[in-house]
PDB file of N, CA and C in Angstrom:
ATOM      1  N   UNK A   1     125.466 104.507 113.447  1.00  0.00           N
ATOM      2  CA  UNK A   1     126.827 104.259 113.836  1.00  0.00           C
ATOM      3  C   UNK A   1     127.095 104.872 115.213  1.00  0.00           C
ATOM      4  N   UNK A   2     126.196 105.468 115.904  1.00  0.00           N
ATOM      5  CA  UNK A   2     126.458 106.341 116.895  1.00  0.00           C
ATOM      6  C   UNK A   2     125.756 104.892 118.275  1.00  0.00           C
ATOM      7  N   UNK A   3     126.502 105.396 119.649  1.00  0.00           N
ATOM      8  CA  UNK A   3     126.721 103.949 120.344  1.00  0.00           C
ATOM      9  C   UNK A   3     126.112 104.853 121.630  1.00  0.00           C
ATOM     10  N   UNK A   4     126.085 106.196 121.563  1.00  0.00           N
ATOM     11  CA  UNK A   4     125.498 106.495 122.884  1.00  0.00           C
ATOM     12  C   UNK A   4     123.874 106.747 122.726  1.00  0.00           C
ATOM     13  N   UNK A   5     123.394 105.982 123.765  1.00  0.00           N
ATOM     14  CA  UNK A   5     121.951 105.863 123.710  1.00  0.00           C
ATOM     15  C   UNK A   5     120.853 106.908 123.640  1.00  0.00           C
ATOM     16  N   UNK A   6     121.645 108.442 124.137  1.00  0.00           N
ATOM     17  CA  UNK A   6     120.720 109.454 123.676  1.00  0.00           C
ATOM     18  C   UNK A   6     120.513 109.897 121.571  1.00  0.00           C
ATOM     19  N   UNK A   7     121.740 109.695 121.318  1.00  0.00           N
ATOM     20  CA  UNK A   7     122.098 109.305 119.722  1.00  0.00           C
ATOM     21  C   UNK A   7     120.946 108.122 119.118  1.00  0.00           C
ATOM     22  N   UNK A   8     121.059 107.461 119.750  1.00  0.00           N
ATOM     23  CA  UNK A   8     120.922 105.671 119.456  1.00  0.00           C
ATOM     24  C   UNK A   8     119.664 105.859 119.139  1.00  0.00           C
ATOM     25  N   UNK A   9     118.638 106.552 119.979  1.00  0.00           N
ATOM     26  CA  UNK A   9     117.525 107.039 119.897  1.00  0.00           C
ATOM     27  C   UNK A   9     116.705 107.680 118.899  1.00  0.00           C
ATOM     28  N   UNK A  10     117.677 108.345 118.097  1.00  0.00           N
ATOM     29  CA  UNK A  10     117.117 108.895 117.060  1.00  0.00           C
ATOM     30  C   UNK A  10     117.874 108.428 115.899  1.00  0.00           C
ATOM     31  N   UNK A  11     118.106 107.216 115.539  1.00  0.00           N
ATOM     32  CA  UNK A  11     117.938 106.565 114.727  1.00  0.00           C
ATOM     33  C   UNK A  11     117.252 106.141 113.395  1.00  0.00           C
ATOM     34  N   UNK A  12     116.234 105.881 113.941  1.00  0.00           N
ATOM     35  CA  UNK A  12     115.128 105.783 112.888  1.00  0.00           C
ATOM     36  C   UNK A  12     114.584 107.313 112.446  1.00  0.00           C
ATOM     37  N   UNK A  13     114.835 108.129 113.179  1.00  0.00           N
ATOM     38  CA  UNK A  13     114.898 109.478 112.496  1.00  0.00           C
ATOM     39  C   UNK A  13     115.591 109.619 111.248  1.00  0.00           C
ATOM     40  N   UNK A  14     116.795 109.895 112.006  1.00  0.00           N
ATOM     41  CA  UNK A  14     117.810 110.046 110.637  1.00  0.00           C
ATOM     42  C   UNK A  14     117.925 108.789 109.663  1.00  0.00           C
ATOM     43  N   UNK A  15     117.595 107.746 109.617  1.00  0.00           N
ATOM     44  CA  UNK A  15     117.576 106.911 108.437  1.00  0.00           C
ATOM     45  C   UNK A  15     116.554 107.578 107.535  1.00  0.00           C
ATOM     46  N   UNK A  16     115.250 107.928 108.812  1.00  0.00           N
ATOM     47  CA  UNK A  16     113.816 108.150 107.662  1.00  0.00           C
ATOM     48  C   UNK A  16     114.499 109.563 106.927  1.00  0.00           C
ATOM     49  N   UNK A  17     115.653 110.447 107.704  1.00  0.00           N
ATOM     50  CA  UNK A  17     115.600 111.349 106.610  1.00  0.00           C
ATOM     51  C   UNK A  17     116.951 111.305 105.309  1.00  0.00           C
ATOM     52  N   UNK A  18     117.267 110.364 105.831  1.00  0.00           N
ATOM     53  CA  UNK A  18     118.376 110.013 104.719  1.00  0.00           C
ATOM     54  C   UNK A  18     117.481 109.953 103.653  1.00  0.00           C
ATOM     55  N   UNK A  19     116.513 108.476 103.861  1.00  0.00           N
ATOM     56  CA  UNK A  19     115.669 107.815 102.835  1.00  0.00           C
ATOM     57  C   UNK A  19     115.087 109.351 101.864  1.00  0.00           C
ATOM     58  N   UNK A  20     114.541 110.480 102.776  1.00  0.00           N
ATOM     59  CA  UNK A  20     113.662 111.526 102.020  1.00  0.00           C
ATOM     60  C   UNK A  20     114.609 112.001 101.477  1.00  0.00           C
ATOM     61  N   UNK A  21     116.195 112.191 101.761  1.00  0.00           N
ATOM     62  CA  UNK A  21     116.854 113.388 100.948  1.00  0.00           C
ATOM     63  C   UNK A  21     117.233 112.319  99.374  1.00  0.00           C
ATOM     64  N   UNK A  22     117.281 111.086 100.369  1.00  0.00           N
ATOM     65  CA  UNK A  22     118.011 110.200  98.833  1.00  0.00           C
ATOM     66  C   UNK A  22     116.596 110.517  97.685  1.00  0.00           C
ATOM     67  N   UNK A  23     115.357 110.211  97.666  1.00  0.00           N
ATOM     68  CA  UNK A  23     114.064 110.313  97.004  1.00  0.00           C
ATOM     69  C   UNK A  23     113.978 111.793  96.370  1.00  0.00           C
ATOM     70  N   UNK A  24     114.012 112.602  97.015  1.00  0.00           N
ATOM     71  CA  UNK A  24     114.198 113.899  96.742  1.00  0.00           C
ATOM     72  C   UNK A  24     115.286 114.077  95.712  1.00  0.00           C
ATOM     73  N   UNK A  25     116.131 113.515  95.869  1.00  0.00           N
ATOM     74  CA  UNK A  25     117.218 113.772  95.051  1.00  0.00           C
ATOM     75  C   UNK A  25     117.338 112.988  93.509  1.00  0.00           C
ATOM     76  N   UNK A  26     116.373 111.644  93.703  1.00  0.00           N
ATOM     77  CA  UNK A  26     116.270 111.305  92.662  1.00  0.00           C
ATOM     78  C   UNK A  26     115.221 111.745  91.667  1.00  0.00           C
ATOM     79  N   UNK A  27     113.988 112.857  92.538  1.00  0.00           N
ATOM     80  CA  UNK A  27     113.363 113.028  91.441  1.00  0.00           C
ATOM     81  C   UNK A  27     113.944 114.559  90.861  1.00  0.00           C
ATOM     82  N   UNK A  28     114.704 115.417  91.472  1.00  0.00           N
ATOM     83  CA  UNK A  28     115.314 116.702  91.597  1.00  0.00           C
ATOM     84  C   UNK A  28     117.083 116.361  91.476  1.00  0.00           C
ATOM     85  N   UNK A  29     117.284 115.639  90.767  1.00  0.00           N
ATOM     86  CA  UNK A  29     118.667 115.748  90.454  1.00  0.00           C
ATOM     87  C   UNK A  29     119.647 116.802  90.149  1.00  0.00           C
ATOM     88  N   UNK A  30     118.714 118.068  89.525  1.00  0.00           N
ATOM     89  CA  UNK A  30     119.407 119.326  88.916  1.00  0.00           C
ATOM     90  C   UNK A  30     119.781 120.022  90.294  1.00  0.00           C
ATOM     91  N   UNK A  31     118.981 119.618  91.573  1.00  0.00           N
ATOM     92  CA  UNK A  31     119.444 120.049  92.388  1.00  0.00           C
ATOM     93  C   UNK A  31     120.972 119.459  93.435  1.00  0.00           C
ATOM     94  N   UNK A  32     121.302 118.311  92.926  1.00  0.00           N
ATOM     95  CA  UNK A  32     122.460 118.437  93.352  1.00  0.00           C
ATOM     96  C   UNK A  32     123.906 119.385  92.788  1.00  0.00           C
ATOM     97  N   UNK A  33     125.054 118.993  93.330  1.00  0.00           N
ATOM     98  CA  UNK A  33     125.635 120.667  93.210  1.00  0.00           C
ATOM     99  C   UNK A  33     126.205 119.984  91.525  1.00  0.00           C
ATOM    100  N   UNK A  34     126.955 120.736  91.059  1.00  0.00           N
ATOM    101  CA  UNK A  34     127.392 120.970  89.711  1.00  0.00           C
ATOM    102  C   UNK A  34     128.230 119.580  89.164  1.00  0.00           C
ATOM    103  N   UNK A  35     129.510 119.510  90.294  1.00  0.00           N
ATOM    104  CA  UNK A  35     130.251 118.413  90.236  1.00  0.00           C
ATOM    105  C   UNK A  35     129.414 117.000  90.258  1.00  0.00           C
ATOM    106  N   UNK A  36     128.556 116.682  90.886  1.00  0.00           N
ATOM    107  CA  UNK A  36     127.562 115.405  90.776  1.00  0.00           C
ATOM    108  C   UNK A  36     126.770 115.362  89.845  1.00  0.00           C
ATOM    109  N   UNK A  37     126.042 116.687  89.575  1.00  0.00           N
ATOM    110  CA  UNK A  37     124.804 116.787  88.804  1.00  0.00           C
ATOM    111  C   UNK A  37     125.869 116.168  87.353  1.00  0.00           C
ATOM    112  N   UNK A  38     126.647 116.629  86.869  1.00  0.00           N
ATOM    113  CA  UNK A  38     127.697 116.554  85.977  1.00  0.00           C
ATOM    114  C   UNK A  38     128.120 115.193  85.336  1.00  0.00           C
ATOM    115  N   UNK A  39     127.923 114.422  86.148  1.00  0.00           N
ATOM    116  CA  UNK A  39     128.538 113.121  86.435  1.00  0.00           C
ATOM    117  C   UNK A  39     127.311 112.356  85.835  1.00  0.00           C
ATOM    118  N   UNK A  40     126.010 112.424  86.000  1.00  0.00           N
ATOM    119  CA  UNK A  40     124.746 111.997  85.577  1.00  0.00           C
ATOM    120  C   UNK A  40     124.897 112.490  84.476  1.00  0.00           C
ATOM    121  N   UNK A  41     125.172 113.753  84.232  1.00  0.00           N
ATOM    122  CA  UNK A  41     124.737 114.349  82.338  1.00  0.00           C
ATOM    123  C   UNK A  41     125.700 113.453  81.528  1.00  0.00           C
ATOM    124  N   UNK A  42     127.150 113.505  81.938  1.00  0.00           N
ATOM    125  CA  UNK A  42     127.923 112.762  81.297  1.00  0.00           C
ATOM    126  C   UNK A  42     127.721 111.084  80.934  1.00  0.00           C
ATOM    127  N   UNK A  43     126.922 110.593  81.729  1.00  0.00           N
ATOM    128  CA  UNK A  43     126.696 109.420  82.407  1.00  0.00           C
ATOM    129  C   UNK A  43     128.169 108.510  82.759  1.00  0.00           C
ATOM    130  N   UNK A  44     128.788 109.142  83.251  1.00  0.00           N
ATOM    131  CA  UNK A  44     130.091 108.552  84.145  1.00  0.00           C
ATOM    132  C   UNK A  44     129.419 107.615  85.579  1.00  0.00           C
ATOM    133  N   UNK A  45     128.259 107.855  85.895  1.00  0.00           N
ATOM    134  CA  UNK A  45     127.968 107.435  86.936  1.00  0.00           C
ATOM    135  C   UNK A  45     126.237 107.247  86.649  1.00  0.00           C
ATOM    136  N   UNK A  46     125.648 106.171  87.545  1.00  0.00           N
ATOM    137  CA  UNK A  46     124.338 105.941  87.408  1.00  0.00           C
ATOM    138  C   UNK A  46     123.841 107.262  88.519  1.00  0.00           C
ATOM    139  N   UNK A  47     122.674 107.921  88.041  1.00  0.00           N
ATOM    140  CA  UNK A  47     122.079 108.471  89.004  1.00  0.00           C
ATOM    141  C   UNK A  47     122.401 108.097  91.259  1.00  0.00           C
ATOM    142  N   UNK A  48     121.749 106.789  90.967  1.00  0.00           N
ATOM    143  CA  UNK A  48     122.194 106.062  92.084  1.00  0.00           C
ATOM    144  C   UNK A  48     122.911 106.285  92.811  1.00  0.00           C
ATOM    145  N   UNK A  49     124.322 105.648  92.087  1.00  0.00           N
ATOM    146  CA  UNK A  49     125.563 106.793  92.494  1.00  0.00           C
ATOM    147  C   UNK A  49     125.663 107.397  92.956  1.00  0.00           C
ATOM    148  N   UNK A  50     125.469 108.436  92.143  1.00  0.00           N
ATOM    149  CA  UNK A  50     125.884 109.961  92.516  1.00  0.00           C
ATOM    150  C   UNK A  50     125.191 110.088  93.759  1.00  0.00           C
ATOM    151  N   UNK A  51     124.008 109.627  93.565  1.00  0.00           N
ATOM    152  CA  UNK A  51     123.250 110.407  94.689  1.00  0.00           C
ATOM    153  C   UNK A  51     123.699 110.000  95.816  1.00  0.00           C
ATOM    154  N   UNK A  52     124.136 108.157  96.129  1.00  0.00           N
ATOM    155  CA  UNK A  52     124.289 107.815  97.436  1.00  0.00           C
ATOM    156  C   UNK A  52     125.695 108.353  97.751  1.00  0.00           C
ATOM    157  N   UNK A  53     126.623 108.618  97.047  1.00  0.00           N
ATOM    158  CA  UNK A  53     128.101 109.381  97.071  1.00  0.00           C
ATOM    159  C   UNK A  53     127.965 110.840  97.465  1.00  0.00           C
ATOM    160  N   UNK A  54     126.838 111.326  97.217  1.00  0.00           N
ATOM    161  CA  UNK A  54     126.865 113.037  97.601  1.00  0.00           C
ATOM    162  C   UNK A  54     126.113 112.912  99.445  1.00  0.00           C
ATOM    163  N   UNK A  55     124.775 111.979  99.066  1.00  0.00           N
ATOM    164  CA  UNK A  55     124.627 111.926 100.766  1.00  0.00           C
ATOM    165  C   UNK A  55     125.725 111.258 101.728  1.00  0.00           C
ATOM    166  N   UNK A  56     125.931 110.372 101.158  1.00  0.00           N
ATOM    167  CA  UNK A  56     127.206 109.694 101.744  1.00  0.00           C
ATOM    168  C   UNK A  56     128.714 110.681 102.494  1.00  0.00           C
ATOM    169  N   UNK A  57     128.305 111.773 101.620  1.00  0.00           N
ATOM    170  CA  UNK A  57     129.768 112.834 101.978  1.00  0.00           C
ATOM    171  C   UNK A  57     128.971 114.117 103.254  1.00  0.00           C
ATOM    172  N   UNK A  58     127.744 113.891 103.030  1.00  0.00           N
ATOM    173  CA  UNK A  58     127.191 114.671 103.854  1.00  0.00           C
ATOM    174  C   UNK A  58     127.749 115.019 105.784  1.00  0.00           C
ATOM    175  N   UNK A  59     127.674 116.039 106.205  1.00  0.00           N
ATOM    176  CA  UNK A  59     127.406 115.873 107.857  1.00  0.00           C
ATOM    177  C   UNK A  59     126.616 116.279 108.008  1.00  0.00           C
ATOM    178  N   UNK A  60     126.121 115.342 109.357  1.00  0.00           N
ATOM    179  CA  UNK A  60     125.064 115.765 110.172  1.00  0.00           C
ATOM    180  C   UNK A  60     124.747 117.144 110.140  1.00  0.00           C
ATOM    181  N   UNK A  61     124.922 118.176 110.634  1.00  0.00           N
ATOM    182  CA  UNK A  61     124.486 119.091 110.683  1.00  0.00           C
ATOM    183  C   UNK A  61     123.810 119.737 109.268  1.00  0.00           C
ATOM    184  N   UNK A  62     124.930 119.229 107.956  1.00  0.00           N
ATOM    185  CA  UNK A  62     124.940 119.616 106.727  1.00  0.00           C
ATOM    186  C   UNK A  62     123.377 118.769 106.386  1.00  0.00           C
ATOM    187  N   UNK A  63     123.246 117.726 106.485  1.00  0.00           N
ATOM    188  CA  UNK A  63     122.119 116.915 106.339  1.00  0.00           C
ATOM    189  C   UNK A  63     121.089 117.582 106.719  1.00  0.00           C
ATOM    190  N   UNK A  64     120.986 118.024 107.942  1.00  0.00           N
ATOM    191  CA  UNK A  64     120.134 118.221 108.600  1.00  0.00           C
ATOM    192  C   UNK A  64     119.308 119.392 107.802  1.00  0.00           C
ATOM    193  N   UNK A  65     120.379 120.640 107.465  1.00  0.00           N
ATOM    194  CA  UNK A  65     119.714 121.920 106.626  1.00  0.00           C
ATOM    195  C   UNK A  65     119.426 121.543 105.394  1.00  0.00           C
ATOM    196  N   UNK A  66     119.543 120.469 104.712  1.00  0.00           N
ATOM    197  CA  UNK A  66     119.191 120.241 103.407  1.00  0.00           C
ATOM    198  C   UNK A  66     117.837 119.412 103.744  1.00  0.00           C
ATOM    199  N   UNK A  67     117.107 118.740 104.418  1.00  0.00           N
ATOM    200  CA  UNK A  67     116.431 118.418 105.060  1.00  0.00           C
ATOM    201  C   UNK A  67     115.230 119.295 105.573  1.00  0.00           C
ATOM    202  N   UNK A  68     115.791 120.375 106.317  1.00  0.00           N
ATOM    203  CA  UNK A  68     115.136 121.591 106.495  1.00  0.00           C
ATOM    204  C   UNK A  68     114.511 122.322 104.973  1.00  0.00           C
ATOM    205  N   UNK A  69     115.672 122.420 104.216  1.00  0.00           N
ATOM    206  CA  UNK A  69     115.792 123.463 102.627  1.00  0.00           C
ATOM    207  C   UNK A  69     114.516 122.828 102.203  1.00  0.00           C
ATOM    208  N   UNK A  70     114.523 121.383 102.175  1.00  0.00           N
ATOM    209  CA  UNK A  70     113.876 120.588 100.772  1.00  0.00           C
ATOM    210  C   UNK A  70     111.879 120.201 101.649  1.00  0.00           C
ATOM    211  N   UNK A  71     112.080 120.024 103.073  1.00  0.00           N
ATOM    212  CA  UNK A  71     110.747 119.658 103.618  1.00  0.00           C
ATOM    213  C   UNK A  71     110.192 120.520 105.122  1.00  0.00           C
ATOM    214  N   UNK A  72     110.643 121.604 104.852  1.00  0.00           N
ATOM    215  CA  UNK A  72     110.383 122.044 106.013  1.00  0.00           C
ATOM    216  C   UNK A  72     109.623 123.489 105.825  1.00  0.00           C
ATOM    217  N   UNK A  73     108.521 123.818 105.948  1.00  0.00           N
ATOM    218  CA  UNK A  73     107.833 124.754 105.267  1.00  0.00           C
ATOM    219  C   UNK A  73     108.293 126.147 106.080  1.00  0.00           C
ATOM    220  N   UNK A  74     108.899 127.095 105.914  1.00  0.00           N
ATOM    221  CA  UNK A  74     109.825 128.256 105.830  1.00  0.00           C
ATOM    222  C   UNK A  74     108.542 128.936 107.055  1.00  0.00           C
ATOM    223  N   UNK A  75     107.719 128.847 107.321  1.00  0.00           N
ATOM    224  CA  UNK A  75     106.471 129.252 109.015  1.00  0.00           C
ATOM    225  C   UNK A  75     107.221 128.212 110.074  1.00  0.00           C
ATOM    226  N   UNK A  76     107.973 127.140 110.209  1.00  0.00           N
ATOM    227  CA  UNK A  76     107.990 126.338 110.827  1.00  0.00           C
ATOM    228  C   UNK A  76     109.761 127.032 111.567  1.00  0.00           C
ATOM    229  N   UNK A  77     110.064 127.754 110.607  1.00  0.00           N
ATOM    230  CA  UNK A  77     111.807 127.788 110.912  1.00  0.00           C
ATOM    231  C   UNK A  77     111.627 129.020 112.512  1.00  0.00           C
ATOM    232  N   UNK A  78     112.361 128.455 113.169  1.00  0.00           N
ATOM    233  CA  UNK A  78     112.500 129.715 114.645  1.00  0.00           C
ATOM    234  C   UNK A  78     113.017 131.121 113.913  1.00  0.00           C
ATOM    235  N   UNK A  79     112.326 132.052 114.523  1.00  0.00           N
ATOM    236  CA  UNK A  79     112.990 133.286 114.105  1.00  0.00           C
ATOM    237  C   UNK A  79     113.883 133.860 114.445  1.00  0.00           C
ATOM    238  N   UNK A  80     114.790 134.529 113.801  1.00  0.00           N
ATOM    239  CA  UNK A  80     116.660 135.089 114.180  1.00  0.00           C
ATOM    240  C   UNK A  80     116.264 135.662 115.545  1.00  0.00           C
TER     241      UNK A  80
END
């Protein structure tokens, strides 16, 4: 959705990491937060759902550290 071409650019980035957090999330569901995870136990909602409704609420930046949390091996992070 972003129109300036330094953005525009990394594109296929952030789709590829949408795609990993959505996958991630479907095989690790307990890891979404309480209110979603909730929604699956109850079955008020298909997995699916939930999941594309919780990334869906995400921001960028927020994306980005869950991204980091779930595939990013903890040697790789810059130090404080």
């Amino acid at each position: 959705v972003y129109r300036n071409p330094e953005a525009k650019g990394e594109e296929v980035k952030a789709k590829r990491m949408i795609e990993m957090l959505y996958h991630y999330y479907q095989k690790n569901n307990d890891a979404l937060p309480e209110k979603y995870y909730q929604k699956i136990i109850d079955g008020v909602e298909t997995d699916d759902r939930v999941i594309c409704d919780y990334i869906s609420g995400m921001t960028d930046p927020f994306a980005n550290a869950k991204f980091q949390e779930f595939f990013m091996p903890a040697s790789w992070e810059e130090e404080p």
